[in-house]
C-alpha atoms as a PDB file:
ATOM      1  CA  UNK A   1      28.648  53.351 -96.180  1.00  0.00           C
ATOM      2  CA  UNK A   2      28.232  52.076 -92.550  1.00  0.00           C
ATOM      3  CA  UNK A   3      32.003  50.496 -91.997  1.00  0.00           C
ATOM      4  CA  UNK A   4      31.862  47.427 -89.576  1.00  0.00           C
ATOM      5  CA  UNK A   5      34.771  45.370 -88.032  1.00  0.00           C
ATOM      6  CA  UNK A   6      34.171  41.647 -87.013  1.00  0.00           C
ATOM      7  CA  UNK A   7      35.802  39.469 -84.589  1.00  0.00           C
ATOM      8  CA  UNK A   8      35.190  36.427 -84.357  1.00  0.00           C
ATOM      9  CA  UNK A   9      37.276  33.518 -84.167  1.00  0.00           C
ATOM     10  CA  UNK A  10      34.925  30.407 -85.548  1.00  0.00           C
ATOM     11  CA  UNK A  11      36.233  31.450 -89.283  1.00  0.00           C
ATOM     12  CA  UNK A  12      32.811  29.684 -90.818  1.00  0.00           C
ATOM     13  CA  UNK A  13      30.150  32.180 -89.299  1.00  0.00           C
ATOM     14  CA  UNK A  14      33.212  34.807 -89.432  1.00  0.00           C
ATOM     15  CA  UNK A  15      33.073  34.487 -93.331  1.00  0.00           C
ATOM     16  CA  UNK A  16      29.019  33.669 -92.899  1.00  0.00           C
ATOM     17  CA  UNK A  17      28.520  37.330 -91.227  1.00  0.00           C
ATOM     18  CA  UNK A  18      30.787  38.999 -94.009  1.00  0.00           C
ATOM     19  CA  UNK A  19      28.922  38.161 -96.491  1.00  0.00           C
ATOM     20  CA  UNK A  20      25.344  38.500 -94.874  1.00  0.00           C
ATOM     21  CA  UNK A  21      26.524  42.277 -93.353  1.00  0.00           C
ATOM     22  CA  UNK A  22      28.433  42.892 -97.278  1.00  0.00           C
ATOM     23  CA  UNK A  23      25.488  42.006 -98.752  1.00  0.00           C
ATOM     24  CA  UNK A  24      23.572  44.675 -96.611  1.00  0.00           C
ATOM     25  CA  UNK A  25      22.900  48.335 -98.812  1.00  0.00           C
ATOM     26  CA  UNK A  26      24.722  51.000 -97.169  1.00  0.00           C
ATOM     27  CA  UNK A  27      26.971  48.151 -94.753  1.00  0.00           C
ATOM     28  CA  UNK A  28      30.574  47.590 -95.432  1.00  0.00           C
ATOM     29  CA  UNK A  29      33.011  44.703 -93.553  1.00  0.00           C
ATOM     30  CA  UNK A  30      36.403  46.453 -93.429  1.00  0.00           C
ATOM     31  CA  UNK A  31      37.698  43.448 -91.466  1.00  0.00           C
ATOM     32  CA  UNK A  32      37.121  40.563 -90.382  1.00  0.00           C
ATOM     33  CA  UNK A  33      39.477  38.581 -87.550  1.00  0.00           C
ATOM     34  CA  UNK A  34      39.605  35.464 -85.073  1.00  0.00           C
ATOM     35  CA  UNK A  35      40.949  37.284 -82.615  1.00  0.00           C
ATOM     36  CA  UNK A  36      41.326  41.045 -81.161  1.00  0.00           C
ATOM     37  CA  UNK A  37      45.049  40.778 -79.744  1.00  0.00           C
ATOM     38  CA  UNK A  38      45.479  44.180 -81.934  1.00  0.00           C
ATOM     39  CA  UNK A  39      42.386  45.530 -81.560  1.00  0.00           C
ATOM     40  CA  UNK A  40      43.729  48.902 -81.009  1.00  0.00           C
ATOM     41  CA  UNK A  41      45.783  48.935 -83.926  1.00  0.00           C
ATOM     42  CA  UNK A  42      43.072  47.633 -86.049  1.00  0.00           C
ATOM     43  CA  UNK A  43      40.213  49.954 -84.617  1.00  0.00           C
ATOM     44  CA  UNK A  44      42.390  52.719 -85.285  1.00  0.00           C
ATOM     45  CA  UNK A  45      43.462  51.838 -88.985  1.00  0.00           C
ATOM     46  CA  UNK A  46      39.864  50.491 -90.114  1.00  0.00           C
ATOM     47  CA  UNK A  47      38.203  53.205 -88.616  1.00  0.00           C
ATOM     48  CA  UNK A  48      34.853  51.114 -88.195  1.00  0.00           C
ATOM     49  CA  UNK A  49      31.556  52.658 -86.848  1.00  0.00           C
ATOM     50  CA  UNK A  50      30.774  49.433 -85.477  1.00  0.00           C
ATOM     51  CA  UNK A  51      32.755  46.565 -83.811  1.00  0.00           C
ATOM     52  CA  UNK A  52      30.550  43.083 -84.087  1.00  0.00           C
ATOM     53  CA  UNK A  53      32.317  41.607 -81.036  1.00  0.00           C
ATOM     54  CA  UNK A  54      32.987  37.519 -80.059  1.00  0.00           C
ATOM     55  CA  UNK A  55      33.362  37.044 -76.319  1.00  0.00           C
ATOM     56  CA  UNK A  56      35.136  33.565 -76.508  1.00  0.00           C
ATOM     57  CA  UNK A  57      37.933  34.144 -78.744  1.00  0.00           C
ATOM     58  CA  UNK A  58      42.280  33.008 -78.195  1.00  0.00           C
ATOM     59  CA  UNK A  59      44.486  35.370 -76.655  1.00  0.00           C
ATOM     60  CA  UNK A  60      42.080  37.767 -75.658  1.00  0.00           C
ATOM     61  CA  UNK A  61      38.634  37.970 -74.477  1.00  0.00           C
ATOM     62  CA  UNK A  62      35.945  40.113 -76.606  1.00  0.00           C
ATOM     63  CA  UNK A  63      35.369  41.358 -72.816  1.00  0.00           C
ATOM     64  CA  UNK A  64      39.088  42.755 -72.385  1.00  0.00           C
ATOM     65  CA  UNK A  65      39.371  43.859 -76.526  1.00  0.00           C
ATOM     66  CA  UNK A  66      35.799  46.218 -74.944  1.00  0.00           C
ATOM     67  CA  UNK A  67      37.908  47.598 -72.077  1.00  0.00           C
ATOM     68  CA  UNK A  68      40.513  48.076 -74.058  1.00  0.00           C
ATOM     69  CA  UNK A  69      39.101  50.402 -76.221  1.00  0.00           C
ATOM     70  CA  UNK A  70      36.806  51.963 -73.511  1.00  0.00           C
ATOM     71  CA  UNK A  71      40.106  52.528 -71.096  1.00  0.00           C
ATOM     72  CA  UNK A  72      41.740  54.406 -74.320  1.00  0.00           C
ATOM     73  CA  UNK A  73      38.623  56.659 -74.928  1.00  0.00           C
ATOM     74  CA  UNK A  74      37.652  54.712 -78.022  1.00  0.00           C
ATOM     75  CA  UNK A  75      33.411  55.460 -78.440  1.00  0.00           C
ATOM     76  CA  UNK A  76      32.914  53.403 -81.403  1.00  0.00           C
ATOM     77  CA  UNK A  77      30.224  51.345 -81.000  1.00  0.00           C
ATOM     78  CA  UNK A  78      30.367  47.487 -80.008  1.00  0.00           C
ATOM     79  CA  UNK A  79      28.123  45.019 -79.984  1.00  0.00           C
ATOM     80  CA  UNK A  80      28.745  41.883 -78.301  1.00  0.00           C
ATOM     81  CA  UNK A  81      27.312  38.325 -80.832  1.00  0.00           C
ATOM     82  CA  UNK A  82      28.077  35.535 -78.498  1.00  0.00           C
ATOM     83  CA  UNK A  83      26.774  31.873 -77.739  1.00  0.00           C
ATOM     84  CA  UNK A  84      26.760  33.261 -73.805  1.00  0.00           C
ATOM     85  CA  UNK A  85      23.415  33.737 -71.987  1.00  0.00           C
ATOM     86  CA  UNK A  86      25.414  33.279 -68.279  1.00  0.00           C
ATOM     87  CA  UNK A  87      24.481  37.150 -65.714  1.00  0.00           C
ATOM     88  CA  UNK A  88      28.288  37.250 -65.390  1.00  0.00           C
ATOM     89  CA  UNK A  89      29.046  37.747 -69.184  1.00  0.00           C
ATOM     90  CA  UNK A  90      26.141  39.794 -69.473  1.00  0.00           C
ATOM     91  CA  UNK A  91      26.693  41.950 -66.678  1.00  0.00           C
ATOM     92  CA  UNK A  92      30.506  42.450 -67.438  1.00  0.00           C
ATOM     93  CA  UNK A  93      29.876  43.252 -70.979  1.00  0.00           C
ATOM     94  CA  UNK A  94      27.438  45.904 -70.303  1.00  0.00           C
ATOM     95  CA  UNK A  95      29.163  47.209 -67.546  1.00  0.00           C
ATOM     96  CA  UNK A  96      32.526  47.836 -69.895  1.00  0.00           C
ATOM     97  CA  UNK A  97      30.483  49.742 -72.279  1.00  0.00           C
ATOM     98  CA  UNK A  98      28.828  47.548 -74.840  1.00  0.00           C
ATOM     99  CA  UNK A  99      26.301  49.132 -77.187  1.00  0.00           C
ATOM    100  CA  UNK A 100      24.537  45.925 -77.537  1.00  0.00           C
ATOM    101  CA  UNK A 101      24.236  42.229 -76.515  1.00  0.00           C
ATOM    102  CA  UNK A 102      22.580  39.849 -78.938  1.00  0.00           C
ATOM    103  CA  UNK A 103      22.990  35.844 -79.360  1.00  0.00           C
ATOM    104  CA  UNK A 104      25.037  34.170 -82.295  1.00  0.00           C
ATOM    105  CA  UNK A 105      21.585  31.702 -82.537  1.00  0.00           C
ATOM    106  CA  UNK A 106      19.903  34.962 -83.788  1.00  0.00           C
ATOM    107  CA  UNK A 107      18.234  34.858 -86.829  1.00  0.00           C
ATOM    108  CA  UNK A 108      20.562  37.155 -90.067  1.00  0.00           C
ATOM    109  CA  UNK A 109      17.192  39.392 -89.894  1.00  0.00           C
ATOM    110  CA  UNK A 110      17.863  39.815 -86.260  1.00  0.00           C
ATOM    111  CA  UNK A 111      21.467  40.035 -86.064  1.00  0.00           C
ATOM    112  CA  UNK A 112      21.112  43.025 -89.200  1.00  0.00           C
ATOM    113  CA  UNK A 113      18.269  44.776 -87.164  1.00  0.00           C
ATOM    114  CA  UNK A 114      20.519  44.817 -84.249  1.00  0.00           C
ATOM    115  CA  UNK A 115      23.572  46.276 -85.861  1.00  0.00           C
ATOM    116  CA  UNK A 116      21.237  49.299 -87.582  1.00  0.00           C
ATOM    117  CA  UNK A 117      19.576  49.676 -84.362  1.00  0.00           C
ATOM    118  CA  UNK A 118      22.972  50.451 -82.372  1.00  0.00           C
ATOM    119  CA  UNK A 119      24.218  52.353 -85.060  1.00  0.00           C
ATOM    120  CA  UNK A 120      20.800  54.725 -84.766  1.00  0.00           C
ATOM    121  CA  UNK A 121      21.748  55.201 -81.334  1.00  0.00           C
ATOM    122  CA  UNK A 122      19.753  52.263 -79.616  1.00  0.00           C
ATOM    123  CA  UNK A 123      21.021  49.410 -77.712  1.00  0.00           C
ATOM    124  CA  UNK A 124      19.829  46.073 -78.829  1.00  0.00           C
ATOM    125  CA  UNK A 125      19.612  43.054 -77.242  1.00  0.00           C
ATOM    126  CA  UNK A 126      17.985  39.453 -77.616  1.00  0.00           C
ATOM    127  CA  UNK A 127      14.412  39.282 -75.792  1.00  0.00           C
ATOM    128  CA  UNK A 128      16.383  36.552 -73.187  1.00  0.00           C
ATOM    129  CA  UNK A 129      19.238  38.737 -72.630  1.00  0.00           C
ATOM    130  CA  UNK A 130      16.967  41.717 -71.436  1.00  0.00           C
ATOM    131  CA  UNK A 131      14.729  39.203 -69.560  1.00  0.00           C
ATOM    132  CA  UNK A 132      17.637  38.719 -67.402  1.00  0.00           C
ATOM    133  CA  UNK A 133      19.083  42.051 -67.422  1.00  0.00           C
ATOM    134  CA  UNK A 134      15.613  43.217 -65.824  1.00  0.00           C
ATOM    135  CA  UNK A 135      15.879  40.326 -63.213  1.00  0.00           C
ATOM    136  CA  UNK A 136      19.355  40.835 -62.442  1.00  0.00           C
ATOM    137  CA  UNK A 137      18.954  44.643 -61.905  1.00  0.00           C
ATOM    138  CA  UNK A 138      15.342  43.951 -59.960  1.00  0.00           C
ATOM    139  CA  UNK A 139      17.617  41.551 -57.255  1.00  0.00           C
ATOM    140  CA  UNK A 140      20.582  43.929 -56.750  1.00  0.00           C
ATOM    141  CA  UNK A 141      17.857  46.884 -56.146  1.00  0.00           C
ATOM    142  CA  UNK A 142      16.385  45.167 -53.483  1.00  0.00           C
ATOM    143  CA  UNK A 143      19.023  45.055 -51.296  1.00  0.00           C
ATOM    144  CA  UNK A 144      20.386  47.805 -49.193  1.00  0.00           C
ATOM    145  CA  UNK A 145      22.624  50.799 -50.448  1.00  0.00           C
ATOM    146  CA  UNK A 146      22.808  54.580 -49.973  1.00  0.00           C
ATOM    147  CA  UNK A 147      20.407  56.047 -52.683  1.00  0.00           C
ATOM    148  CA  UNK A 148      22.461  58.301 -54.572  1.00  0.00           C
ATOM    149  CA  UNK A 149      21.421  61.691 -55.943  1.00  0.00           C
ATOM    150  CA  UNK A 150      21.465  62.040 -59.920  1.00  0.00           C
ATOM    151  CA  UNK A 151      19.073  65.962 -59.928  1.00  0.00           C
ATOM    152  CA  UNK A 152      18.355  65.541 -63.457  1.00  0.00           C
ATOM    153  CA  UNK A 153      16.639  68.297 -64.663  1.00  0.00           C
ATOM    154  CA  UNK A 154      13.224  67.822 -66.147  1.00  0.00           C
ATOM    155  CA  UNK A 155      14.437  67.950 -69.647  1.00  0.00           C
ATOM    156  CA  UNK A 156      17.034  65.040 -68.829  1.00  0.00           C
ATOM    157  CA  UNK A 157      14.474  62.744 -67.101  1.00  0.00           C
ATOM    158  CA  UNK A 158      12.552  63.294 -70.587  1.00  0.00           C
ATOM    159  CA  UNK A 159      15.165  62.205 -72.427  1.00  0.00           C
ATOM    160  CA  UNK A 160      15.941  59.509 -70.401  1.00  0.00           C
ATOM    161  CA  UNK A 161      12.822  58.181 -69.991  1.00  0.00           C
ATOM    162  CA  UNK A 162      12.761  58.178 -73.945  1.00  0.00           C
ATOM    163  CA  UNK A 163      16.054  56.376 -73.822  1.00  0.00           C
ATOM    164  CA  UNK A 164      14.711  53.224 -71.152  1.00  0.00           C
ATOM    165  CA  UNK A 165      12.252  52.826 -73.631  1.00  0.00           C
ATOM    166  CA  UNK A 166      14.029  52.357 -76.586  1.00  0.00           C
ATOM    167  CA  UNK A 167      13.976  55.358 -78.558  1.00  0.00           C
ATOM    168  CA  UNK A 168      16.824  55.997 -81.319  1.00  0.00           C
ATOM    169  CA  UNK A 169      18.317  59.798 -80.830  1.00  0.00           C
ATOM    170  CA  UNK A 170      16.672  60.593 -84.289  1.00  0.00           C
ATOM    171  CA  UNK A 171      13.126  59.443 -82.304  1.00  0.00           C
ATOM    172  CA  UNK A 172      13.871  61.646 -79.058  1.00  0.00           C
ATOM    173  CA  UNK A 173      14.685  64.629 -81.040  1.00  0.00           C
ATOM    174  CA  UNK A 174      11.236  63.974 -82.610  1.00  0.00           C
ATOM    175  CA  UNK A 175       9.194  63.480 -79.855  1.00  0.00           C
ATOM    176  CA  UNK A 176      10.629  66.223 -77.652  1.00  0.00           C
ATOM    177  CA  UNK A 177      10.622  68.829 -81.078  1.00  0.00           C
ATOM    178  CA  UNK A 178      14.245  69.614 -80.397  1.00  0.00           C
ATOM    179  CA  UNK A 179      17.797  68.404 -82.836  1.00  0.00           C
ATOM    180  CA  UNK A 180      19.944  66.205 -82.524  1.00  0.00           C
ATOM    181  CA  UNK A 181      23.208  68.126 -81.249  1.00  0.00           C
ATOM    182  CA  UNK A 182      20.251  69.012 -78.552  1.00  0.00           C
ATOM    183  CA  UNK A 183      19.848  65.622 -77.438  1.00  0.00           C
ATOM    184  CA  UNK A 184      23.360  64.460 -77.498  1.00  0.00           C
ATOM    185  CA  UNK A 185      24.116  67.342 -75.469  1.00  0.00           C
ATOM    186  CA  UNK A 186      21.805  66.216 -72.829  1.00  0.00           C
ATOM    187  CA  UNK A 187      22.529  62.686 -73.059  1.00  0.00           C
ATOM    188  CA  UNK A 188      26.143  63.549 -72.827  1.00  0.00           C
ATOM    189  CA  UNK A 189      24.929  65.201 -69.512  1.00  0.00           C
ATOM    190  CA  UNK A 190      22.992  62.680 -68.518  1.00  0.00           C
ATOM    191  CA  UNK A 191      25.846  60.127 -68.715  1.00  0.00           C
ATOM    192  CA  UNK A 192      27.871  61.961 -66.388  1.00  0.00           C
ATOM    193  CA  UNK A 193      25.083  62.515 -63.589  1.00  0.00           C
ATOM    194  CA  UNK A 194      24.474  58.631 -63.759  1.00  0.00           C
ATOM    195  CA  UNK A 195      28.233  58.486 -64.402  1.00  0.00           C
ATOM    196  CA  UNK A 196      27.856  55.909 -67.115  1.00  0.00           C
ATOM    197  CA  UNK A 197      29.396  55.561 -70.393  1.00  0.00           C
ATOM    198  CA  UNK A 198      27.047  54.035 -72.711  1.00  0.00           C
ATOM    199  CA  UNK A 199      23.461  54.015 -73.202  1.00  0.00           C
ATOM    200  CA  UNK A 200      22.972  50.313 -72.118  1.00  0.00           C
ATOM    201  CA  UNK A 201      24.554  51.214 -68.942  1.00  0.00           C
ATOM    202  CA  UNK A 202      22.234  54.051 -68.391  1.00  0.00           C
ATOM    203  CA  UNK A 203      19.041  52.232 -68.868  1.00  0.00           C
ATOM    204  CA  UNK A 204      20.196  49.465 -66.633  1.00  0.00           C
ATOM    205  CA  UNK A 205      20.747  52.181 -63.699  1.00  0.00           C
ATOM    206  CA  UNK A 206      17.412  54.007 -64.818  1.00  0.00           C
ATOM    207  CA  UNK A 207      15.646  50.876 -63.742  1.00  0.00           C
ATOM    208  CA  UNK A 208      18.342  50.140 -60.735  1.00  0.00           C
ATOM    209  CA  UNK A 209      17.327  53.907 -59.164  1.00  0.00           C
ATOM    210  CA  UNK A 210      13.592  54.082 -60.514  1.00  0.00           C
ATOM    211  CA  UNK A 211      12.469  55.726 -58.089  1.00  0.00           C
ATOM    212  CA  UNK A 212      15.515  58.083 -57.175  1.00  0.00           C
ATOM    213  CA  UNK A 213      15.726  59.278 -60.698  1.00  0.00           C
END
C-alpha cells in the first residue's frame, strides 16, 4: 500500500480527498491535517510516500512545510493541490522541490492520475500550470546570463531528454534497455551537474539551458 499524507486546511475537500485517495486499490491516507505546523514530526511518524500539499493553509504555508522538509533532507515526494495559478507560487513551489503542481479544480480522475504519476517517478502538473512554466522559463532565457557548463555525458543527456519528456524511471529503464538502480544512478548524477533537487526542477532548467545542455 502506497501511504499518503494530506494537508489541507478546508476540512470538506480534506475529508472529500480521504475518501476518494482511500477508496483508491493499493492507496492508503495515513493522515489527514489543516495545517503542517508539525510537519516534521508528522512526516517522520506517518512515514508517507507522498505528501498531497495545500499552499494556503494557517500558521504555515504549504510553501515553507516544502522547505522544511527539503532543508532537513526529507525526499518524500510532494505534490502541491492548490486553487493558485499566480508564476510566483508556481515558481517558488517548484523551485523548493515539489514533485508536482496540479489545481484543486482538477477533476478526482486527474488529481488520482497525478498522485500515481509522481509516485512512478514523473512530475505532474495541470496543462495551465505547464503552459506557464514553459512561458516563464522561455522569458527568463532570453535575457542575459553566463551560460553555465553542465558536460553531461551522452548517457545523461539520454536520460534527461527522457525525463523533459515525461517518462516514468520504469519507462527510461525501458527505452534505454538498462535497470532501474541504473537510471537512478544517473539521474542522481544528473541532479548534481544541473545542481537541482527534484525532477521538476531539472526539466525546467533542461528547457532554461536547451541549448547548453
Amino acid at each position: 500500500m502506497k501511504r499518503i499524507l494530506i494537508y489541507e486546511d478546508n476540512a470538506q475537500l480534506r475529508e472529500v480527498l480521504s475518501i476518494l485517495i482511500s477508496a483508491t486499490p493499493g492507496f492508503e491516507v495515513v493522515g489527514a491535517k489543516a495545517d503542517c505546523r508539525n510537519i516534521l514530526a508528522e512526516t517522520r511518524t506517518f512515514d508517507p510516500e507522498l505528501i498531497l500539499m495545500d499552499i494556503d493553509m494557517p500558521g504555515l504555508s504549504g510553501i515553507d512545510g516544502l522547505k522544511m522538509l527539503r532543508a532537513n533532507g526529507i525526499t518524500v515526494k510532494v505534490v502541491m493541490l492548490t486553487v493558485f495559478e499566480d508564476n510566483r507560487n508556481i515558481f517558488e513551489a517548484i523551485r523548493s522541490g515539489a514533485n508536482g503542481y496540479i489545481l484543486k479544480k482538477s477533476s478526482p480522475v486527474k488529481i488520482i492520475a497525478a498522485i500515481e504519476d509522481a509516485l512512478d517517478g514523473g512530475a505532474p502538473m495541470t496543462s495551465s500550470i505547464a503552459t506557464q512554466v514553459l512561458q516563464m522559463f522561455a522569458e527568463r532565457h532570453r535575457e542575459k546570463r553566463e551560460t553555465p557548463e553542465f558536460n553531461l555525458s551522452a548517457r545523461e543527456q539520454d536520460v534527461l531528454n527522457l525525463l523533459v519528456k515525461g517518462f516514468s524511471y520504469k519507462l527510461i529503464a525501458e527505452e534505454l534497455f538498462i535497470s532501474m538502480d541504473t537510471v537512478r544512478s544517473h539521474i542522481k548524477k544528473i541532479y548534481e551537474k544541473l545542481q537541482v533537487n527534484s525532477k521538476s526542477e531539472a526539466v525546467i532548467k533542461t528547457l532554461k539551458y536547451r541549448d547548453q545542455i
